[in-house]
N, C-alpha and C. Protein backbone atom coordinates (compact mmCIF):
# COMPACT_ATOMS: atom_id res chain seq x y z
N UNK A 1 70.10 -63.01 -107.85
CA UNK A 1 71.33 -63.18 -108.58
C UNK A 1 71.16 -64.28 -109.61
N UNK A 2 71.64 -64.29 -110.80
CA UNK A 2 71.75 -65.34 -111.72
C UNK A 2 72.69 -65.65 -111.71
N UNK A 3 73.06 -66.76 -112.73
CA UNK A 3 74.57 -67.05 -112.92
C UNK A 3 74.61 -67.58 -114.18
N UNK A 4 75.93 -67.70 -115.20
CA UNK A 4 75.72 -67.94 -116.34
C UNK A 4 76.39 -69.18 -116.59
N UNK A 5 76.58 -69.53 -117.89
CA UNK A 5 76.99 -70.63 -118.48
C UNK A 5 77.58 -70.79 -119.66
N UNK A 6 78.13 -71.54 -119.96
CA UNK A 6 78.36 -71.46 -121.77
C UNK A 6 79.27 -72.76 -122.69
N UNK A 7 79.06 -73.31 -123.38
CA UNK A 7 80.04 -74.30 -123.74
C UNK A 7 81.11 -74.10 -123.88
N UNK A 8 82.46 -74.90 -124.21
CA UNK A 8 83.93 -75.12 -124.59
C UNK A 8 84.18 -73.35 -125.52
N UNK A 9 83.32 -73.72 -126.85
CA UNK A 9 83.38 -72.47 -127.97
C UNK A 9 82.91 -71.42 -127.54
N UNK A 10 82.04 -71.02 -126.86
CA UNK A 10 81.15 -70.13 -126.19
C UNK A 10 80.40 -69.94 -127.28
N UNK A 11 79.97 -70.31 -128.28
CA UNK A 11 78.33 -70.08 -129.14
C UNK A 11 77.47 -70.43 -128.22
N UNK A 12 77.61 -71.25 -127.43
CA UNK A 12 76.14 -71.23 -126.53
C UNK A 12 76.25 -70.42 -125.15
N UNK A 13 75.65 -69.60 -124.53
CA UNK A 13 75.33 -68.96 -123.46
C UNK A 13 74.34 -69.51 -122.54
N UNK A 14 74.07 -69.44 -121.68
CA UNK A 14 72.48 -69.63 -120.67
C UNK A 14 72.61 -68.78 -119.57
N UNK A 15 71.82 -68.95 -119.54
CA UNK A 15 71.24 -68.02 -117.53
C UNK A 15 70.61 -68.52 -117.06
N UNK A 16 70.99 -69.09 -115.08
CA UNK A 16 69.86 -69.40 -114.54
C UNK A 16 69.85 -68.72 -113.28
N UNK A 17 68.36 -68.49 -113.38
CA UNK A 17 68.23 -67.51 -112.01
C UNK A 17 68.22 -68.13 -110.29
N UNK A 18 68.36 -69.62 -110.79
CA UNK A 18 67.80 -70.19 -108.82
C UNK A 18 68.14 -71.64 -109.66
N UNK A 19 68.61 -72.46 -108.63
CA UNK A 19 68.76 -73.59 -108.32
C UNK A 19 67.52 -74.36 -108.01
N UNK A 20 67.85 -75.95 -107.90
CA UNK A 20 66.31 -76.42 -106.89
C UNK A 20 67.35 -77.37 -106.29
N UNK A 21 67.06 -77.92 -105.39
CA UNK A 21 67.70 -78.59 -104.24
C UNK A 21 68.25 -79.80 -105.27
N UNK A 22 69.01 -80.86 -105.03
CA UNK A 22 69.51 -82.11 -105.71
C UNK A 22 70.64 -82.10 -106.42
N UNK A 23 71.87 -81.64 -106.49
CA UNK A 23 72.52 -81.83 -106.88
C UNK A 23 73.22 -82.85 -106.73
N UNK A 24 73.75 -83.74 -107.52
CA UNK A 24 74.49 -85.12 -107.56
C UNK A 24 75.90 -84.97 -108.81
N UNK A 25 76.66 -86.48 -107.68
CA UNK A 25 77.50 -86.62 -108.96
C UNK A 25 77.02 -87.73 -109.46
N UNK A 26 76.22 -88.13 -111.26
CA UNK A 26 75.89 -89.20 -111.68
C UNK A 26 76.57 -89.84 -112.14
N UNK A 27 76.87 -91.53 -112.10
CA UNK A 27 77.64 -92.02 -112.22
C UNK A 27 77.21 -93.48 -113.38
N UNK A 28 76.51 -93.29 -113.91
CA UNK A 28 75.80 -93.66 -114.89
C UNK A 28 76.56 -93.87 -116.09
N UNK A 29 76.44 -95.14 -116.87
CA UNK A 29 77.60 -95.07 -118.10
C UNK A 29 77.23 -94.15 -119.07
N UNK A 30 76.02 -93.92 -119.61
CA UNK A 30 75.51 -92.62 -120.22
C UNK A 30 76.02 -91.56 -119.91
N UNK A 31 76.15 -90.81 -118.57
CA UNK A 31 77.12 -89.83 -118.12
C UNK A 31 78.41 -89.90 -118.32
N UNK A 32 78.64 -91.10 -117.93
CA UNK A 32 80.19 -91.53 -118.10
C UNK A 32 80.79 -91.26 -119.97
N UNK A 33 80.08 -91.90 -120.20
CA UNK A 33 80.39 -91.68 -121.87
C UNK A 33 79.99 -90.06 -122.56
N UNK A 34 78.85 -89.73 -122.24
CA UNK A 34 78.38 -88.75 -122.60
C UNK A 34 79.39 -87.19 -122.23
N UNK A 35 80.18 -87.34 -121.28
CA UNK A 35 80.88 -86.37 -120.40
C UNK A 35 82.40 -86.84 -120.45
N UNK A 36 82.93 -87.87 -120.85
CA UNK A 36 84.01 -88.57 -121.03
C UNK A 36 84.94 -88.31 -119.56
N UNK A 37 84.17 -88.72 -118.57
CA UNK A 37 84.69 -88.77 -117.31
C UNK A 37 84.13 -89.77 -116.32
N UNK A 38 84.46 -89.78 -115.39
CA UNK A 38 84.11 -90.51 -114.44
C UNK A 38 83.05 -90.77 -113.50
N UNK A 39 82.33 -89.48 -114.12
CA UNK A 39 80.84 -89.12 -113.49
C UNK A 39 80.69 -87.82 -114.01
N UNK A 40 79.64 -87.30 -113.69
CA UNK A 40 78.90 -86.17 -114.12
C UNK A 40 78.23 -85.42 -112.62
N UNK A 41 78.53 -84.15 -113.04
CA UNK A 41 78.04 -83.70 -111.92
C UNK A 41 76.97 -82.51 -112.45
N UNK A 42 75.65 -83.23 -112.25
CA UNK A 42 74.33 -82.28 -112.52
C UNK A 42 73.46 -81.41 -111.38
N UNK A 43 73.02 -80.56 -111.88
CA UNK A 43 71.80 -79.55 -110.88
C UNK A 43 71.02 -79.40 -111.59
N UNK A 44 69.58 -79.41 -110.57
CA UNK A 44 68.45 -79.31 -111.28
C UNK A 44 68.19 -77.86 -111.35
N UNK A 45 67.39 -77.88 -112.07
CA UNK A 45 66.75 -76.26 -112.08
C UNK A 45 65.18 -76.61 -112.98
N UNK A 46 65.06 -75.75 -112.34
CA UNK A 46 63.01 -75.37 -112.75
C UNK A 46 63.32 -75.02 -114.17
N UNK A 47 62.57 -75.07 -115.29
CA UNK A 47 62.62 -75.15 -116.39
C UNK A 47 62.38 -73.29 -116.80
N UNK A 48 61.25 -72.55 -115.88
CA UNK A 48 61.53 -71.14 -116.13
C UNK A 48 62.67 -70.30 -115.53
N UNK A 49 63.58 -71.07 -115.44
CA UNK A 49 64.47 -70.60 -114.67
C UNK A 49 66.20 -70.69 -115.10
N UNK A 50 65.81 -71.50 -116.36
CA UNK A 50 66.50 -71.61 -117.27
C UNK A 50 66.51 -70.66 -118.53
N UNK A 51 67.38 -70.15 -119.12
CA UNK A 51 66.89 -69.20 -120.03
C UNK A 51 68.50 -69.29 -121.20
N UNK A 52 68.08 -69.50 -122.57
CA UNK A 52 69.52 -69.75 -123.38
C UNK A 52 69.35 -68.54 -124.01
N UNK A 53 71.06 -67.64 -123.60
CA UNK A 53 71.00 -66.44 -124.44
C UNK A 53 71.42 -66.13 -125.55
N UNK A 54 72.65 -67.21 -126.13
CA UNK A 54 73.12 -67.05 -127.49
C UNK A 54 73.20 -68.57 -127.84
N UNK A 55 72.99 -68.90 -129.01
CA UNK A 55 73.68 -70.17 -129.76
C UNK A 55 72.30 -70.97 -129.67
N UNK A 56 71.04 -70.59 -129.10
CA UNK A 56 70.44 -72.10 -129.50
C UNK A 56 70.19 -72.75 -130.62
N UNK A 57 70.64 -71.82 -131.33
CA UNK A 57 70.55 -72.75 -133.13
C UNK A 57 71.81 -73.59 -133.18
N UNK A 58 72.62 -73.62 -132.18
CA UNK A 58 74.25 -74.40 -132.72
C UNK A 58 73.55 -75.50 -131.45
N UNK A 59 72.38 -75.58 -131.14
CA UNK A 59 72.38 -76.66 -129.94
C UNK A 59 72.12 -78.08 -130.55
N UNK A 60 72.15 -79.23 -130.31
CA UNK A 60 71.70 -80.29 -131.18
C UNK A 60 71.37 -81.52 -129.61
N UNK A 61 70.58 -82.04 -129.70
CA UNK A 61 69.87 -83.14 -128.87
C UNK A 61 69.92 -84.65 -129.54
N UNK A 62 70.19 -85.08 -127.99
CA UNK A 62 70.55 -86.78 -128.39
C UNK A 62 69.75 -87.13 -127.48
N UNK A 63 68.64 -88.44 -127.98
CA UNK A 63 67.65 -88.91 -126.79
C UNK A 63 68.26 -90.59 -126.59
N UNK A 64 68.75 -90.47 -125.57
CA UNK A 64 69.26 -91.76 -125.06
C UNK A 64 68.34 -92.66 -124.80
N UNK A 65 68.39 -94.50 -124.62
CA UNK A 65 67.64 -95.08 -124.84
C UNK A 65 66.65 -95.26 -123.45
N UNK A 66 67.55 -94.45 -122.78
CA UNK A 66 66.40 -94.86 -121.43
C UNK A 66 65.32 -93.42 -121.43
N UNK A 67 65.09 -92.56 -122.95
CA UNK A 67 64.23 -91.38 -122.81
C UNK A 67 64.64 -90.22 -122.30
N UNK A 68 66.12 -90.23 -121.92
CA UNK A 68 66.60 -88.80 -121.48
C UNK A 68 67.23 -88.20 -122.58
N UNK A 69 66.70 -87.07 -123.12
CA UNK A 69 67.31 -86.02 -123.70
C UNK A 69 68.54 -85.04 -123.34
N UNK A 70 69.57 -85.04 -123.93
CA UNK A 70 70.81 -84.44 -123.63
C UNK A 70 71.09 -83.41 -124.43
N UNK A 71 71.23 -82.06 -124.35
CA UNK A 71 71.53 -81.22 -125.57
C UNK A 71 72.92 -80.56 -125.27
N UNK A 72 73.18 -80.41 -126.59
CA UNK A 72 74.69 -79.86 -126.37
C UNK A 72 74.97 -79.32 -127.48
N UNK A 73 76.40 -78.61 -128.05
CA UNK A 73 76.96 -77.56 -128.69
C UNK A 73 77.30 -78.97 -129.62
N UNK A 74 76.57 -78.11 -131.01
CA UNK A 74 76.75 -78.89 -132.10
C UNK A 74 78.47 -78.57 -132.86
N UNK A 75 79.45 -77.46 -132.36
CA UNK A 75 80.58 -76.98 -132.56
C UNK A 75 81.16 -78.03 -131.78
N UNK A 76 81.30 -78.08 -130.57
CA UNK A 76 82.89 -78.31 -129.59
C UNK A 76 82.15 -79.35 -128.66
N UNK A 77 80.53 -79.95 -128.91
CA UNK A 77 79.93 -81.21 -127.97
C UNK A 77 80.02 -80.86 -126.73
N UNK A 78 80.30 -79.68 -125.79
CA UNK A 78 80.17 -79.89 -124.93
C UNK A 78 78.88 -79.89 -123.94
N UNK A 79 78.44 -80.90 -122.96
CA UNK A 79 77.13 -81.40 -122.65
C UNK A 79 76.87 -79.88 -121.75
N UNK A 80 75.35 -79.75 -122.18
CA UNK A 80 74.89 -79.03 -121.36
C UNK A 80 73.55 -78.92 -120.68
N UNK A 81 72.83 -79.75 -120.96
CA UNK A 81 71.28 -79.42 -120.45
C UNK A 81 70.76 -80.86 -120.84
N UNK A 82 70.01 -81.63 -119.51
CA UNK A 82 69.26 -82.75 -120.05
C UNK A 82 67.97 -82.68 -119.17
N UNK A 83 66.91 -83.84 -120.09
CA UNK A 83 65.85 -83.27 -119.40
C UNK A 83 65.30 -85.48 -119.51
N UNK A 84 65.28 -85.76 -118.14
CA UNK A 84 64.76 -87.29 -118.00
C UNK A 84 63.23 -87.59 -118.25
N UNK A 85 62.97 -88.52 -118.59
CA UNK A 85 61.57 -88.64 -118.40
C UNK A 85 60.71 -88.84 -117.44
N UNK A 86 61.61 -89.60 -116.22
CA UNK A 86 61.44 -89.85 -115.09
C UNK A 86 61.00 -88.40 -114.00
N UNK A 87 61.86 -86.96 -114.76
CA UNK A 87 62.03 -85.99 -113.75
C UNK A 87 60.69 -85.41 -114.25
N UNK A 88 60.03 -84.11 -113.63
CA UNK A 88 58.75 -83.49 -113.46
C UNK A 88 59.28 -82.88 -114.80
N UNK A 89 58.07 -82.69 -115.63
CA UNK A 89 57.99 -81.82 -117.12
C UNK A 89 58.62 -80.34 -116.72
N UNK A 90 58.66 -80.21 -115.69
CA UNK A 90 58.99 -78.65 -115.51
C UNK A 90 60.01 -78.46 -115.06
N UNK A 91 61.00 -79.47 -115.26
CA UNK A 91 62.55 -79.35 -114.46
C UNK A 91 63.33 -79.81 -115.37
N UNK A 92 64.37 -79.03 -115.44
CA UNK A 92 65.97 -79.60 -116.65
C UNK A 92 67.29 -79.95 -115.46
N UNK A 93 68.00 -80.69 -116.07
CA UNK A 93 69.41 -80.53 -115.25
C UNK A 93 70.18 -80.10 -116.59
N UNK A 94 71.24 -79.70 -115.42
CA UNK A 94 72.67 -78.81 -116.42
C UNK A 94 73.66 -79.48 -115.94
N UNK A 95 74.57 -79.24 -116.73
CA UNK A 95 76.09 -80.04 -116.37
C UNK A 95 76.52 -78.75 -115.52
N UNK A 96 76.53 -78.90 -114.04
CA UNK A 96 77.53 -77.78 -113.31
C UNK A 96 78.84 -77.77 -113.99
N UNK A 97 79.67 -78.41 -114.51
CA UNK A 97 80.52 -77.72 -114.54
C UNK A 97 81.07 -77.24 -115.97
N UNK A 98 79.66 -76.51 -116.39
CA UNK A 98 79.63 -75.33 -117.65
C UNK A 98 79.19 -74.09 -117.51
N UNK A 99 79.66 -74.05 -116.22
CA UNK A 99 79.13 -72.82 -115.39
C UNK A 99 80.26 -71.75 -115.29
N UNK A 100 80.36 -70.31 -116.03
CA UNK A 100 81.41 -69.64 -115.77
C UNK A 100 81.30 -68.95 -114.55
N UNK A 101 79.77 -68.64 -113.70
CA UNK A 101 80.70 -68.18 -112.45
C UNK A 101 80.57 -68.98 -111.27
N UNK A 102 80.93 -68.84 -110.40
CA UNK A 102 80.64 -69.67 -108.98
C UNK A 102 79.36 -69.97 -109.01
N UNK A 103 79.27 -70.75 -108.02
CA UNK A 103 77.57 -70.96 -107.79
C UNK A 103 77.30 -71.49 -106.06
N UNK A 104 75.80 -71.31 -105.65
CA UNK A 104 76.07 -71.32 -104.33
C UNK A 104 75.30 -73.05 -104.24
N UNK A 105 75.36 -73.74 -104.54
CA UNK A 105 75.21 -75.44 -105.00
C UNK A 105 76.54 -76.29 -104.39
N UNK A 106 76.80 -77.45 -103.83
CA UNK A 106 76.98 -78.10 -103.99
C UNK A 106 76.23 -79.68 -103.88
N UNK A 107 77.23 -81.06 -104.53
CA UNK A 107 76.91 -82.09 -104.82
C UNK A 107 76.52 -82.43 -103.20
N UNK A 108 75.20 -82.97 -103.24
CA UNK A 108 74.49 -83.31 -102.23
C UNK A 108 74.80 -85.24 -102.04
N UNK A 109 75.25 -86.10 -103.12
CA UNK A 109 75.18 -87.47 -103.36
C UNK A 109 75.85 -87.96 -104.45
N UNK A 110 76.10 -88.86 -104.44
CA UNK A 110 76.41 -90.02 -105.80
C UNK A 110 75.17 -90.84 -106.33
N UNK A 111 75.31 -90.61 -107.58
CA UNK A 111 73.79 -91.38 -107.63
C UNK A 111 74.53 -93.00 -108.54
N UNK A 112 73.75 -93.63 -108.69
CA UNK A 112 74.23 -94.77 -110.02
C UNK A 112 75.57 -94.74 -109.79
N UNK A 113 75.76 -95.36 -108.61
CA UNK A 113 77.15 -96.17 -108.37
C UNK A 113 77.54 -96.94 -108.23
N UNK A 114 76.47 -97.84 -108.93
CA UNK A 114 76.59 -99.41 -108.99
C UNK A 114 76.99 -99.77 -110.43
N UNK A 115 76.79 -98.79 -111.48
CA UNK A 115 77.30 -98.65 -112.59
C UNK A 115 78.65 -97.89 -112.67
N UNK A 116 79.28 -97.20 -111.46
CA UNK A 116 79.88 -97.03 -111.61
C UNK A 116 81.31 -97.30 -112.63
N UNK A 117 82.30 -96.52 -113.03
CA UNK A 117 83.78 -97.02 -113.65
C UNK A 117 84.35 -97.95 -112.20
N UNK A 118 84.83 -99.12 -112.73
CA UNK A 118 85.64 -99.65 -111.76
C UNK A 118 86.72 -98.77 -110.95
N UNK A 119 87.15 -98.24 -112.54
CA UNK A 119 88.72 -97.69 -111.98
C UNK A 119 88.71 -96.20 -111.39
N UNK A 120 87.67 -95.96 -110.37
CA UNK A 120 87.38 -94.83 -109.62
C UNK A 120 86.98 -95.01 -108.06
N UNK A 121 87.80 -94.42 -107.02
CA UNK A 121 87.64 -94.73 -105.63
C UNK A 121 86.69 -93.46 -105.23
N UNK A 122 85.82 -93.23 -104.76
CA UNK A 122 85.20 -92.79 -104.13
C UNK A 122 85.90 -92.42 -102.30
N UNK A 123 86.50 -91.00 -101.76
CA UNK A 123 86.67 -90.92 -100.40
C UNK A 123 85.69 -89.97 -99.77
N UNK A 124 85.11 -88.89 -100.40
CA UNK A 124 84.25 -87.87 -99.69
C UNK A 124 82.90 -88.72 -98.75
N UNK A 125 82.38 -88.09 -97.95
CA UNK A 125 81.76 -88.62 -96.73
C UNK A 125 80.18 -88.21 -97.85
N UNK A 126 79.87 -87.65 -98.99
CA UNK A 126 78.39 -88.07 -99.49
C UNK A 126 77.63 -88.89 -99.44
N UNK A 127 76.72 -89.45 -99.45
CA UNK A 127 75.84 -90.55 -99.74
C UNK A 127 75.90 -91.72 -101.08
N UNK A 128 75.55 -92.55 -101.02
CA UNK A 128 76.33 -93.45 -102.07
C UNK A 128 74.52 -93.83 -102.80
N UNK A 129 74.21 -93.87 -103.38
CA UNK A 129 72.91 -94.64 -103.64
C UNK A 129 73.43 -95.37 -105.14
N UNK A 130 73.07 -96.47 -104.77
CA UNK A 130 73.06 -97.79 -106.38
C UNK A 130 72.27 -97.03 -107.26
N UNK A 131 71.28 -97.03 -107.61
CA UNK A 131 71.00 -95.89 -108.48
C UNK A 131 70.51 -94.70 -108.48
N UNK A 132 69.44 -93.97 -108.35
CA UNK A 132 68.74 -92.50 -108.16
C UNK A 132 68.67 -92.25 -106.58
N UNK A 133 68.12 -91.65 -106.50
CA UNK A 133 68.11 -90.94 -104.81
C UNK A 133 67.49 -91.80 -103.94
N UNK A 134 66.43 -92.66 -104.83
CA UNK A 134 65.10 -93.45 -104.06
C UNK A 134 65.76 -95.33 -103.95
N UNK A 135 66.94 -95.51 -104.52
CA UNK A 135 67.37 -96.42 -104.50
C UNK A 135 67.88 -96.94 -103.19
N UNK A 136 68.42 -98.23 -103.41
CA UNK A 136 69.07 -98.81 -101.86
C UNK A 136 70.89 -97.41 -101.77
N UNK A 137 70.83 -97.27 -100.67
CA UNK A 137 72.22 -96.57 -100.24
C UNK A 137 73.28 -97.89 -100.24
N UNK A 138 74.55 -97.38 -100.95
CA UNK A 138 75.64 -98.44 -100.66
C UNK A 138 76.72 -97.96 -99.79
């Protein structure tokens, strides 16, 4: 089964066929700003497993200063695909929630919640980590 995707305008489309384990909500001011919310909630996926079916000419990329690439809809900005330097050359994350159909994923953690927004309480029973997965748990 695949599942699809698409920005705000729908000029951009994607398909991905499979998940990879890690989903988080990032809580990173880059996310925070980049997503104009309170966190971001990303999934990884294997890079052949990703596939863009309409609009990649309306796509436009911003490389943030810590080397992560973010691409998104040069129409309506909405974030869709980043790729860290830190993560394996062969893996992207997507913003889950540019996903038009269900998906069988959920957020496994909080990552970078030491950067967190103040003005956000955290109650779900997830895992808390100060920053990435490999960090101290808070």
């Amino acid at each position: 089964m695949s599942y699809r995707g698409s920005c705000l305008c729908g000029k951009v489309t994607y398909e991905i066929d499979e998940f990879l384990p890690g989903v988080a909500h990032c809580h990173c001011s880059m996310c925070r700003k980049f997503h104009g919310a309170a966190f971001a909630t990303i999934a990884s996926v294997a890079a052949d497993q990703f596939h863009w079916l309409t609009g990649e000419a309306d796509l436009q990329g911003y490389t943030a200063p810590n080397g992560t690439t973010r691409t998104f809809c040069r129409h309506c900005g909405s974030s869709l695909r980043f790729h860290s330097p830190r993560a394996p050359q062969d893996e992207v994350e997507i913003a889950l929630g540019t996903l038009d159909d269900d998906c069988p994923v959920k957020p496994s953690a909080h990552i970078f919640v030491a950067s967190g927004a103040s003005w956000t309480e955290l109650h779900d029973p997830l895992p808390r980590f100060s920053a990435g997965r490999n960090s101290d748990r808070i």
